[in-house]
C-alpha atoms as a PDB file:
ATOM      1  CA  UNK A   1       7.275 -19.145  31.533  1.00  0.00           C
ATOM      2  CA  UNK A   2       4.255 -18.327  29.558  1.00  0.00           C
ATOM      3  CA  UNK A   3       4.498 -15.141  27.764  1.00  0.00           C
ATOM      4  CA  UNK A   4       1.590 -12.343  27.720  1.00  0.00           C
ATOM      5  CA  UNK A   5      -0.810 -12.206  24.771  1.00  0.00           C
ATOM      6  CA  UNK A   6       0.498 -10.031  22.129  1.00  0.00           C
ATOM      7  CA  UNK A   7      -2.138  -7.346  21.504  1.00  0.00           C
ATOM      8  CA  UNK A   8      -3.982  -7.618  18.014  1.00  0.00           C
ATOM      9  CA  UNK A   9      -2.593  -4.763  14.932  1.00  0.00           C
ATOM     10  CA  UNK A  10      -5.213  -2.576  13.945  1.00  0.00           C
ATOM     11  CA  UNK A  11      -5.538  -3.185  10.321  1.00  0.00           C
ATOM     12  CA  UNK A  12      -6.468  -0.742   7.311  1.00  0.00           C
ATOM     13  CA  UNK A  13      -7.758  -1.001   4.215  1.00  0.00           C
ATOM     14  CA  UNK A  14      -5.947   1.643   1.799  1.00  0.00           C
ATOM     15  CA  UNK A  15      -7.171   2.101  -1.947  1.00  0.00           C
ATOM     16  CA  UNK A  16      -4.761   3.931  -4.086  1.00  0.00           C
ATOM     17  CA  UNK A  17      -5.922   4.696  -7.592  1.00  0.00           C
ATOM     18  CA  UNK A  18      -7.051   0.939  -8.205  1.00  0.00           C
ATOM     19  CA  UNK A  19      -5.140  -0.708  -6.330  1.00  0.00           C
ATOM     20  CA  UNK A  20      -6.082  -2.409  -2.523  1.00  0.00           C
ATOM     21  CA  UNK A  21      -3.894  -3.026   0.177  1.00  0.00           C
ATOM     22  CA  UNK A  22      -4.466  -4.299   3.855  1.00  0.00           C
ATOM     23  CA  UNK A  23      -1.469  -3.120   6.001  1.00  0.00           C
ATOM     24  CA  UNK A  24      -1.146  -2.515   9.985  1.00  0.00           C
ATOM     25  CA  UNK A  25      -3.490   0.756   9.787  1.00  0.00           C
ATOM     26  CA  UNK A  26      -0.489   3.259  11.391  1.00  0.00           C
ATOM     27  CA  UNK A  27       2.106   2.674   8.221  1.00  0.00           C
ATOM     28  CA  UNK A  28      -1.352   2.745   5.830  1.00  0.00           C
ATOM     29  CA  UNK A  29      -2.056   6.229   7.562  1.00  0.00           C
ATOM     30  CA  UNK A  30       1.851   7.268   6.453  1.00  0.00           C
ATOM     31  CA  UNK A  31       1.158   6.215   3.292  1.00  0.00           C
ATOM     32  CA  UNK A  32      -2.365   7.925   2.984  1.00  0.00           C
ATOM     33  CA  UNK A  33      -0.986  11.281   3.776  1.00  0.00           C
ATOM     34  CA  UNK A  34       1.913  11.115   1.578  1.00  0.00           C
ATOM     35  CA  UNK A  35      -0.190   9.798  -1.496  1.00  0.00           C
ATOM     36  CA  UNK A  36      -2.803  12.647  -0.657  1.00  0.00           C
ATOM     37  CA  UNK A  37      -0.524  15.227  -2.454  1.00  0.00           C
ATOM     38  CA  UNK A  38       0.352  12.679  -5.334  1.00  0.00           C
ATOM     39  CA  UNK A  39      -0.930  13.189  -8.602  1.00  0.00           C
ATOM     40  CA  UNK A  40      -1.223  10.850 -12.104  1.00  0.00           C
ATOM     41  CA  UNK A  41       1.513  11.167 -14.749  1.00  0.00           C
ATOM     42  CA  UNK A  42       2.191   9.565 -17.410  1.00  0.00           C
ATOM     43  CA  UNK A  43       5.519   8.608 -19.387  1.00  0.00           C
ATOM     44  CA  UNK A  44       6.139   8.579 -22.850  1.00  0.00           C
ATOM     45  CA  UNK A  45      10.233   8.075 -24.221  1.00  0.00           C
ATOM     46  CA  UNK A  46      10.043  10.263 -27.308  1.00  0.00           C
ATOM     47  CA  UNK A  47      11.825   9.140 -30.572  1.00  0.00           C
ATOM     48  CA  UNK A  48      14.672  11.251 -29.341  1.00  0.00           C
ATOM     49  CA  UNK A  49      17.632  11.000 -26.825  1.00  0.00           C
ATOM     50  CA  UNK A  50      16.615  12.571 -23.817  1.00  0.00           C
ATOM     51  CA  UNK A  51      13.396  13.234 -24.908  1.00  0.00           C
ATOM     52  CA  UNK A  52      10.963  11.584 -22.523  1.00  0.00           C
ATOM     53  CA  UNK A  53       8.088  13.635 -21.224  1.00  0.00           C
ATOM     54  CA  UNK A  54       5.861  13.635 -18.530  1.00  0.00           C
ATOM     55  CA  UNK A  55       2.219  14.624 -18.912  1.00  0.00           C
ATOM     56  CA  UNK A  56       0.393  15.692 -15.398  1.00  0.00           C
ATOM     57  CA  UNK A  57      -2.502  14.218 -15.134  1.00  0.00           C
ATOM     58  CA  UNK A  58      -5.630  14.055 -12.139  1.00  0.00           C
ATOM     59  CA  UNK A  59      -4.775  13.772  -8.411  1.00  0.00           C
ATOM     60  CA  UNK A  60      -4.735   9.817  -6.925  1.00  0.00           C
ATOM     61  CA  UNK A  61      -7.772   8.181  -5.501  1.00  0.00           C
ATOM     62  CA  UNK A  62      -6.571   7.502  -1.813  1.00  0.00           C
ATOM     63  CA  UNK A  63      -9.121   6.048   0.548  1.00  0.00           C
ATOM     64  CA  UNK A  64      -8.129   4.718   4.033  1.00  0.00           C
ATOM     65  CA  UNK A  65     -10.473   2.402   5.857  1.00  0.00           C
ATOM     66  CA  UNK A  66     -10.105   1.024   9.618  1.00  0.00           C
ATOM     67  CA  UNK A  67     -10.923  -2.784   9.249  1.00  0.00           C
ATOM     68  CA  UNK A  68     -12.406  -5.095  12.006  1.00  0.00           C
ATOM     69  CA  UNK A  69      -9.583  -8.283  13.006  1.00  0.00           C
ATOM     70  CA  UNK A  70     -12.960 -10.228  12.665  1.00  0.00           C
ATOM     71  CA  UNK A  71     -13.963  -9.197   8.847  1.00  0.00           C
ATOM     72  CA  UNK A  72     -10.561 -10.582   7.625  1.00  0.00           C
ATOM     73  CA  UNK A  73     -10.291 -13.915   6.159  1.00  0.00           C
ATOM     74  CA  UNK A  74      -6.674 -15.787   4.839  1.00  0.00           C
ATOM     75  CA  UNK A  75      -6.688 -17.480   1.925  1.00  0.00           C
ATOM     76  CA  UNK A  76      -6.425 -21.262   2.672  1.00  0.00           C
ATOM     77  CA  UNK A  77      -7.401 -21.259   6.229  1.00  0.00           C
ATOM     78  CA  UNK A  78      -4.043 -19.222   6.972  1.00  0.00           C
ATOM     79  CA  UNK A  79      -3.952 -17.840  10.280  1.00  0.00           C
ATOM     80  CA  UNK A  80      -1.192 -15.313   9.508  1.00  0.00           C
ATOM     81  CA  UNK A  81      -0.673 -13.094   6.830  1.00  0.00           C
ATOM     82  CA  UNK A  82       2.384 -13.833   4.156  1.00  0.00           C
ATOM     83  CA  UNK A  83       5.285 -12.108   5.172  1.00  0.00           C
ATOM     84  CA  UNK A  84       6.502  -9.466   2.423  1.00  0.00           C
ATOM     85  CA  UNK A  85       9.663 -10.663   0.631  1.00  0.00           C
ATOM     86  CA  UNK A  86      13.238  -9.757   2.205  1.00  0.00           C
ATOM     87  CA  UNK A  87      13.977  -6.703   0.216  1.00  0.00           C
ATOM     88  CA  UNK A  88      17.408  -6.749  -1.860  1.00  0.00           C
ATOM     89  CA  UNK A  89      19.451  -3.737  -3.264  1.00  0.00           C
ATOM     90  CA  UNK A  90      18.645  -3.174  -6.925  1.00  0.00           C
ATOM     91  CA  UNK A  91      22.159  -3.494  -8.802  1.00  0.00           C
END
């Protein structure tokens, strides 16, 4: 039995500060509205026992793109992109 063609995933483009990631366009949307409300921090320890601080900085650059199946190129002559790492439990 042949099987039907599987229909193509519209991709995205998604900029978040400066980082770029392609990912199927509805989880970049997710993402893009959650990081919409994020802002910059940063971290600094403090010379003391629980004395870290965090200092509030801008909101993040988020930019989400729609991107064309035929304006994507795979390194190598790939046909499929590399499939994420299986995710493990932190211990």
């Amino acid at each position: 039995m042949a099987r039907a063609p599987t229909k193509p995933v519209q991709m995205a483009y998604l900029t978040i500060g400066y980082s770029h990631f392609l990912m199927d366009a509805s989880k970049a949307m997710k993402v893009a509205e959650l990081m919409q409300h994020a802002v910059n921090v940063e971290w600094d320890y403090g010379e003391r026992m629980n004395a870290e601080t965090y200092t509030v900085g801008e909101s993040v650059n988020v930019e989400f793109r729609l991107v064309h199946a035929s304006k994507i190129r795979m390194p190598h002559g790939d046909t499929t992109p590399a499939t994420p790492a299986q995710r493990r439990l932190l211990k």
